[in-house]
Protein backbone atom coordinates (compact mmCIF):
# COMPACT_ATOMS: atom_id res chain seq x y z
CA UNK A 1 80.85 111.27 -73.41
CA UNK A 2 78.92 108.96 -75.79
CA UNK A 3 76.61 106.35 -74.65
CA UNK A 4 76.36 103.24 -77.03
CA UNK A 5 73.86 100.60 -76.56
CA UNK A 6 75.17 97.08 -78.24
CA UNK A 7 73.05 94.34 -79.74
CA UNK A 8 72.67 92.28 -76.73
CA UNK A 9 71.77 95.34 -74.46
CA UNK A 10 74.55 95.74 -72.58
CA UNK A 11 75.50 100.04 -72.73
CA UNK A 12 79.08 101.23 -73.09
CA UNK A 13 80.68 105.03 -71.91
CA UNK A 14 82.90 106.12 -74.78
CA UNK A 15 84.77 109.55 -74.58
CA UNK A 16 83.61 111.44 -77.70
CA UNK A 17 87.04 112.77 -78.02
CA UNK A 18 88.36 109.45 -78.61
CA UNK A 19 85.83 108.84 -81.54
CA UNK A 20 86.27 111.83 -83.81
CA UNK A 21 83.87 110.52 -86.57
CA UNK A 22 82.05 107.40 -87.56
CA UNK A 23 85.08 105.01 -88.79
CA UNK A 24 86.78 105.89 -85.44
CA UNK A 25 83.55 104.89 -83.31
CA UNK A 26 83.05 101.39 -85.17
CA UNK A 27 86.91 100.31 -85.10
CA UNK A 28 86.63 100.67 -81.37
CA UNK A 29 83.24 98.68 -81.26
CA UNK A 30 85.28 96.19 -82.80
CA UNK A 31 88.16 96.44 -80.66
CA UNK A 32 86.24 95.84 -77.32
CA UNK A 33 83.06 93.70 -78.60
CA UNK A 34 84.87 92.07 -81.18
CA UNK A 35 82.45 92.61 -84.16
CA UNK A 36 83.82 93.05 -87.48
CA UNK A 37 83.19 96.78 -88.05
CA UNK A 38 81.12 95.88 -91.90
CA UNK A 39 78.57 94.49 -89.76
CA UNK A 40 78.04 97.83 -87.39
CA UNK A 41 74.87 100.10 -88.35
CA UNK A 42 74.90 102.96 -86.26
CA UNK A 43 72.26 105.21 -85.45
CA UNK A 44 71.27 108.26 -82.79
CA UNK A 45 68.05 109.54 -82.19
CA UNK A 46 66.34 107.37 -84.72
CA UNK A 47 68.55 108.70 -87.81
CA UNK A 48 71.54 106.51 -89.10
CA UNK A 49 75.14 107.91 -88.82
CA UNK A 50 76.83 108.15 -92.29
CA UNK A 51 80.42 108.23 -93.26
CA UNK A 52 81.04 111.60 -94.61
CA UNK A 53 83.68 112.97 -91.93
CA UNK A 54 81.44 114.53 -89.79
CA UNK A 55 82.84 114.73 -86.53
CA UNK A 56 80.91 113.26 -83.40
CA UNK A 57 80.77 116.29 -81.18
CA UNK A 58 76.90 117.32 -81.66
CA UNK A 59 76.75 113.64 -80.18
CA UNK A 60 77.78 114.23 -76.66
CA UNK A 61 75.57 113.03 -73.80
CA UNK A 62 73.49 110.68 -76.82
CA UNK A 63 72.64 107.56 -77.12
CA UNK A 64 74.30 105.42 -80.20
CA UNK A 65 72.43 102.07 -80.63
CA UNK A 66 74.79 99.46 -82.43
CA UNK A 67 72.78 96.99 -85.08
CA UNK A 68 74.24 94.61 -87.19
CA UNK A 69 73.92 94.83 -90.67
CA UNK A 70 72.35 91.98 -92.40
CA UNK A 71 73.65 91.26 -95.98
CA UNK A 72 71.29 89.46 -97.96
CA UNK A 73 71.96 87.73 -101.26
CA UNK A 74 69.62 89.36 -103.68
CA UNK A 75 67.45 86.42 -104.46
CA UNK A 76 63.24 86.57 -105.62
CA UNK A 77 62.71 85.84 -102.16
CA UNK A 78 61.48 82.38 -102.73
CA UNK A 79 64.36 80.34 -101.21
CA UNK A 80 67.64 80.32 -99.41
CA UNK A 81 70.52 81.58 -102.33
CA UNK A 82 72.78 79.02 -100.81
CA UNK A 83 70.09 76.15 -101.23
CA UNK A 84 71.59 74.47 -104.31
CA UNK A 85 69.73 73.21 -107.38
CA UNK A 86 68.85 69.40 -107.41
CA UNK A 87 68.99 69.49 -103.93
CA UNK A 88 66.49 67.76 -100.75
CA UNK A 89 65.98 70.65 -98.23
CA UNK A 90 66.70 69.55 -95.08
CA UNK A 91 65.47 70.32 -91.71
CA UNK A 92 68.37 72.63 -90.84
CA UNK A 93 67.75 74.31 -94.25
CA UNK A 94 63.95 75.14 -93.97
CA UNK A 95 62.54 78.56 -93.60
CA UNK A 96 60.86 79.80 -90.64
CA UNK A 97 62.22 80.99 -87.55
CA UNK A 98 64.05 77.48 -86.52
CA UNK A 99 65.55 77.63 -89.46
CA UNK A 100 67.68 80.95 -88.26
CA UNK A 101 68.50 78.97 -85.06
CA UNK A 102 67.81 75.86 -83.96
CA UNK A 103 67.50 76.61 -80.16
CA UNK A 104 65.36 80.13 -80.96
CA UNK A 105 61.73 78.19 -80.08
CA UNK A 106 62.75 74.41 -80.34
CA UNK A 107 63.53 74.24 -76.10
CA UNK A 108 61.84 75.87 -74.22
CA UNK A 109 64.22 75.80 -71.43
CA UNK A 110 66.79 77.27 -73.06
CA UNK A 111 64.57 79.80 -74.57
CA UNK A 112 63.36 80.49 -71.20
CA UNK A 113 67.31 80.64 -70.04
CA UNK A 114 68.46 83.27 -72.77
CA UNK A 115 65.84 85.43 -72.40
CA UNK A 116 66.33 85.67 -68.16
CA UNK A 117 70.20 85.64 -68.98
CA UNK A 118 69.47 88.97 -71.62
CA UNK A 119 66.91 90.49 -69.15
CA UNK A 120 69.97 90.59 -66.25
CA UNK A 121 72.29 91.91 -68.57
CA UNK A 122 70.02 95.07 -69.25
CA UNK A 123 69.42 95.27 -65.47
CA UNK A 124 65.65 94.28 -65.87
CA UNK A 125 64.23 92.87 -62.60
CA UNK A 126 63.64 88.79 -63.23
CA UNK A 127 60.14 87.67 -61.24
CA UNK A 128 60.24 83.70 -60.47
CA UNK A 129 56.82 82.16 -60.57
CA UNK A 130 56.15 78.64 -59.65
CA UNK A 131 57.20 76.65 -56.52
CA UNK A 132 60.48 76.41 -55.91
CA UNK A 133 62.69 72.84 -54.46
CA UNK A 134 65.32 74.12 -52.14
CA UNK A 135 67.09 70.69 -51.90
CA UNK A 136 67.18 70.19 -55.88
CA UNK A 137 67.69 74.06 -56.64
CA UNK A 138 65.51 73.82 -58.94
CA UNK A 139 62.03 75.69 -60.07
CA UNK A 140 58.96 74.31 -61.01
CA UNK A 141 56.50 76.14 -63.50
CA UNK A 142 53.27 74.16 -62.63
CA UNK A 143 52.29 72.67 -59.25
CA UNK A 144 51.20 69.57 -59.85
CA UNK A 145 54.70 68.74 -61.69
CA UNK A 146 56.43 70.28 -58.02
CA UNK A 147 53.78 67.65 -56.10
CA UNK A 148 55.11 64.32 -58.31
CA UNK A 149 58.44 65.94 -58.14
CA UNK A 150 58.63 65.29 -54.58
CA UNK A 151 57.88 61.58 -54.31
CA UNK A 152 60.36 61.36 -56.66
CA UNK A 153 64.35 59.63 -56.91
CA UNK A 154 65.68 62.66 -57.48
CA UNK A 155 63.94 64.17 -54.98
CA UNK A 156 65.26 61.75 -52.34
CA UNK A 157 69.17 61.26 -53.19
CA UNK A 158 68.92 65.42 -53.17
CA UNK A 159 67.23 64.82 -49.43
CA UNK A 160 69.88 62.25 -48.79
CA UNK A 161 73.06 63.99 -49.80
CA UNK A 162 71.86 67.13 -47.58
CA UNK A 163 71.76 64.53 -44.64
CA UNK A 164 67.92 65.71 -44.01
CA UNK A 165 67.16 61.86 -42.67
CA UNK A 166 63.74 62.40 -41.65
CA UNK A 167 62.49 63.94 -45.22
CA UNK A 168 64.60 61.43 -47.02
CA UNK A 169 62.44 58.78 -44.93
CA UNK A 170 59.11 60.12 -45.90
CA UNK A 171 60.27 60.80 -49.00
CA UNK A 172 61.47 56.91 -49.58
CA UNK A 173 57.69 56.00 -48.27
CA UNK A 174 56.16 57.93 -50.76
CA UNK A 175 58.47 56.56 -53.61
CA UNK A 176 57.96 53.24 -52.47
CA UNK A 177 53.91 53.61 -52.57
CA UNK A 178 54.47 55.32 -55.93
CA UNK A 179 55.93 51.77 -57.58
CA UNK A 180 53.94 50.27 -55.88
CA UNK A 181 50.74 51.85 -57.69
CA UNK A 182 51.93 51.87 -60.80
CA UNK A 183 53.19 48.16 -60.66
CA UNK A 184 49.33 47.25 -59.55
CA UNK A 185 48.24 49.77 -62.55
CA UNK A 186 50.18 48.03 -64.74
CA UNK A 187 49.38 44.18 -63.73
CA UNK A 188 45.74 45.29 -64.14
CA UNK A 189 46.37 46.76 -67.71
CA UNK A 190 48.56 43.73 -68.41
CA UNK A 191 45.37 41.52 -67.22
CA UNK A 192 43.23 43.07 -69.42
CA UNK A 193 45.26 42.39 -72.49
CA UNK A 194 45.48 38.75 -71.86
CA UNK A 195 41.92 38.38 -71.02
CA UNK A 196 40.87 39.89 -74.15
CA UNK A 197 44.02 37.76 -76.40
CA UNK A 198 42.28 35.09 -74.63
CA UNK A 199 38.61 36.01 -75.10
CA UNK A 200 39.50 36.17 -78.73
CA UNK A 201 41.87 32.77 -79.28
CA UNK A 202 40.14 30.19 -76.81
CA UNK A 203 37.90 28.58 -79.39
CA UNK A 204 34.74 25.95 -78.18
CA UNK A 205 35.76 22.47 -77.26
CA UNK A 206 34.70 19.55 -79.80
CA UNK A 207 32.45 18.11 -77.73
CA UNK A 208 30.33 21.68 -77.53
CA UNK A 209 31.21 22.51 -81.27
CA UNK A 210 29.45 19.02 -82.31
CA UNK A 211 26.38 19.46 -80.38
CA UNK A 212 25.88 22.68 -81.48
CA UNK A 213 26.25 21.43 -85.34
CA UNK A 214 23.42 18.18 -84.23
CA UNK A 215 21.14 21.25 -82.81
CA UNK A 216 21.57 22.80 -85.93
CA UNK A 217 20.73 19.91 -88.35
CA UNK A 218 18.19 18.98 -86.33
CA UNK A 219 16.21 22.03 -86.40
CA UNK A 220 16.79 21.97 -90.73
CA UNK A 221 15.40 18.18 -91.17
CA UNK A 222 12.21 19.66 -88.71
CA UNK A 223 11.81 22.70 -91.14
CA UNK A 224 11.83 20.67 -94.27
CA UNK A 225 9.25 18.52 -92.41
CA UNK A 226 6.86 20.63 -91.84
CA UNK A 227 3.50 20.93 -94.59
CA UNK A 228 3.05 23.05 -96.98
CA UNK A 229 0.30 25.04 -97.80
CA UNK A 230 -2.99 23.96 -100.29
CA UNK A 231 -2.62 27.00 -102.10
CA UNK A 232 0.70 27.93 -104.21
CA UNK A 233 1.10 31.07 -105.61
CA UNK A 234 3.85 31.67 -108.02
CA UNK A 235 5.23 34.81 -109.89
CA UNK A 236 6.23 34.30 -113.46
CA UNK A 237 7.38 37.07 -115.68
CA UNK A 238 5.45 36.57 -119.29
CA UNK A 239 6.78 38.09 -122.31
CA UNK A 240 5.16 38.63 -125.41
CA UNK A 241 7.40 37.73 -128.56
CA UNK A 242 5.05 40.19 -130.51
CA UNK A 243 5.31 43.15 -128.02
CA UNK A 244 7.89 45.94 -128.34
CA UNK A 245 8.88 46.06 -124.51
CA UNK A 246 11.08 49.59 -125.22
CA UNK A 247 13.25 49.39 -122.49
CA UNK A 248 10.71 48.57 -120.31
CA UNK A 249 10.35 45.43 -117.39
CA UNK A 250 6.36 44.03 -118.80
CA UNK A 251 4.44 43.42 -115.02
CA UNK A 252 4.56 39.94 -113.52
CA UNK A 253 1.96 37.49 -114.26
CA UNK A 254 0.19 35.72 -111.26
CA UNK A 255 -0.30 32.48 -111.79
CA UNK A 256 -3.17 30.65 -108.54
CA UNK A 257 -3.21 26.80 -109.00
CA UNK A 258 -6.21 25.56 -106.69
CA UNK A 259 -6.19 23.04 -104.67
CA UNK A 260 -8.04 19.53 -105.66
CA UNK A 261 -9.00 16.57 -103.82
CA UNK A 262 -6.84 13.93 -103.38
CA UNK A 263 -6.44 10.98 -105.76
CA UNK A 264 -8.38 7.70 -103.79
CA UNK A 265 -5.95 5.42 -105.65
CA UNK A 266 -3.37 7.45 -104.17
CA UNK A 267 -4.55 7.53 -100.42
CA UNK A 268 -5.26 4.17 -100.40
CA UNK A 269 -1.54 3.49 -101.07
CA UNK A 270 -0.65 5.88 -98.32
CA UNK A 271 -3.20 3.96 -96.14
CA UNK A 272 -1.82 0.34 -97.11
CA UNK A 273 1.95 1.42 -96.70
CA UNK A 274 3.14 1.67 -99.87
CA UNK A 275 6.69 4.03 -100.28
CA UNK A 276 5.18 6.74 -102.09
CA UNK A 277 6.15 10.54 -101.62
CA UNK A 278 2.49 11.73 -100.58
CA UNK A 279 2.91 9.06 -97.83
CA UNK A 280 6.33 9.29 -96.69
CA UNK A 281 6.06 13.34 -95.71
CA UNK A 282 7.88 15.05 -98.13
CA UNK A 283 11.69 13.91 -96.89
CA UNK A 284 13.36 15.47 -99.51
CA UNK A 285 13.54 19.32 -100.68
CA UNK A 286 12.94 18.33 -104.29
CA UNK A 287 9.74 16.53 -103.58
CA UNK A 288 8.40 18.86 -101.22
CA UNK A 289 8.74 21.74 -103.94
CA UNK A 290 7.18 19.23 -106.63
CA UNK A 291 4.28 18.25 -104.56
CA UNK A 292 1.64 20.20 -106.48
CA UNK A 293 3.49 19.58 -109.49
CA UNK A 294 3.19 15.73 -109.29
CA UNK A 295 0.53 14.35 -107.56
CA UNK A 296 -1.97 16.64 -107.62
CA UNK A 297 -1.41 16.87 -111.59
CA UNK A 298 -2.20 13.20 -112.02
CA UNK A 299 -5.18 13.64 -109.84
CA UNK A 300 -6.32 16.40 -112.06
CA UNK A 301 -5.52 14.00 -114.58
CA UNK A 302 -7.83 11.35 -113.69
CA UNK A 303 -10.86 13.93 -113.06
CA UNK A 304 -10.98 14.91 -116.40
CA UNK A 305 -10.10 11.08 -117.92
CA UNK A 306 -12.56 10.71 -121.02
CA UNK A 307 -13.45 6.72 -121.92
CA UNK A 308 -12.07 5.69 -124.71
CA UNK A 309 -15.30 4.88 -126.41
CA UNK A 310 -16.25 9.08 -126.12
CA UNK A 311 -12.56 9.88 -127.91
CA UNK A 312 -14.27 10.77 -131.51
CA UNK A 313 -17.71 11.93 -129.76
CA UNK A 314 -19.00 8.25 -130.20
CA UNK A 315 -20.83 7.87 -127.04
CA UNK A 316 -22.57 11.56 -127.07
CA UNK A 317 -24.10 10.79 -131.11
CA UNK A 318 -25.17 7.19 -129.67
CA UNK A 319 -27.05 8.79 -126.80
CA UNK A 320 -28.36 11.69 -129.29
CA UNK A 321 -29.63 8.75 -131.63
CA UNK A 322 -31.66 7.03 -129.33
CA UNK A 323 -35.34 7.73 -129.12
CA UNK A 324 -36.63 9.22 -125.95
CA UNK A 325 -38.96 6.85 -124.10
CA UNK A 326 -41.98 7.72 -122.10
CA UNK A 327 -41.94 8.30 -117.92
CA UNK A 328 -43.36 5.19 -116.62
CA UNK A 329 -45.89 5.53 -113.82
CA UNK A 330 -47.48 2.59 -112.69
CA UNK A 331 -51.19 2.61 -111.52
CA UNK A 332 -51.84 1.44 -107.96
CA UNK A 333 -54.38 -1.85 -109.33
């Protein structure tokens, strides 16, 4: 009696008599299992059976495990030989273990499935863990997928079509306070969206968008109003023609103009009302940035006015030329 274990796991009595040799044994593996017989690998006690013509009788009482032979193409290793040159691989062509079949680790269900189906066939004991729905037949794996399971539609026409009428009414409650959650959920999340569209589109009326522009140009003409200092100090950079910078920036040079007195002529216009831009306050940007430019240039002006008669030193060699006359004191009589 031989004792052959197949791919799948599933063990098969054979009389040895009936199997004289190797070619015997794999023609009736492929007989009964239906496998072609150049895809059998046979081994016993960890040592592969050859064809020579040994008979099988040292066998009896063993164990034969069947594998299948797998007939590769020769290739470097680097891709599929049947992936063509030229040629996009696809997701059915990739390598990895999907790529030997597509339902080996893609579902996990039916992952789960073949594995308890292969585990029954070999007589293994199959352990259930998770909570199980006796109306619905089926198992759950977690139990908070069991707990919305059961406020659920399928839940209830299961409940239903057993004729359990008082579980199908609580059942129908908790459905109906489920939508009802999840239609408040989603009219809140719906409420936010518009509120911030809105938030974002609603623009200011006119009537607000214009005052806010008179605010505006009101608080400019008030800045340009305002005085400006006595003192203006200004940085100019000076370069020397005649120095050699070499690359380098030569330091700024501070120029301090100081402030003068103010022209009488020019204060007495501002006094009398003439249009002047000393008296008017400086309205426009231009003047206000000229105003020690201008003015207090022609005041400087006048200060240091000469006569005409002291142009050519005329006045200073009169004065020189005339004779110096004594201090008169008169004597009380």
């Amino acid at each position: 009696m031989l004792f052959i274990q197949l791919p799948g796991g599933k063990c098969r009595a054979v009389n040895a008599r009936a199997c004289p040799d190797v070619n015997a044994l794999k023609m009736l593996i492929a007989e009964r299992e239906g496998i072609p017989e150049h895809e059998l690998r046979l081994s016993a006690d960890g040592k592969p059976l050859l064809h020579d013509g040994r008979s099988l009788a040292f066998l009896d009482g063993a164990m034969v495990r069947v594998a299948l032979r797998l007939l590769g193409g020769g290739g470097d290793g680097d891709q599929p030989d049947w992936t063509e040159r030229g040629k996009v691989m696809t997701s059915s062509k990739k390598r990895g273990p999907d790529a030997r079949a597509p339902d080996w680790h893609g579902d996990t269900a039916k992952y789960a499935a073949k594995m308890e189906h292969e585990k029954r066939e070999r007589g293994e004991l199959v352990v259930a863990i998770g909570p199980f729905c006796v109306p619905c037949g089926k198992r759950f794996a977690k139990q908070t997928v069991y707990d919305a399971h059961l406020s659920g539609t399928k839940h209830l026409k299961a409940l239903e079509r057993l004729g359990r009428t008082e579980e199908a009414m609580v059942c129908r409650l908790d459905v109906e306070a489920k939508k009802r959650k999840m239609d408040a959920l989603e009219a809140k999340r719906e409420a936010e969206r518009n509120f911030s569209a809105k938030k974002v589109v609603v623009e200011a009326p006119d009537d607000e968008a214009a005052r806010r522009k008179a605010e505006r140009e009101e608080k400019l003409r008030q800045r340009a109003m305002m005085p400006m200092p006595k003192t203006v100090a200004a940085a100019s950079v000076y370069v020397d023609p005649n120095e050699q910078s070499e690359g380098e920036e030569p330091p700024p040079r501070v120029e301090v103009v100081q402030p003068v007195a103010a022209d009488p002529a020019v204060l007495a216009e501002a006094a009398a009302g003439v249009d002047s831009s000393y008296g008017k306050g400086m309205q426009d940007a231009t003047e206000r940035t000229n105003r020690f430019t201008s003015t207090d240039k022609a005041a400087i002006h006048r200060s240091l006015a000469v006569a005409p008669a002291d142009w050519f030193g005329v006045g200073i060699h009169a004065a020189a030329a005339e004779p110096e006359l004594p201090a008169h004191n008169p004597q009380p009589s």
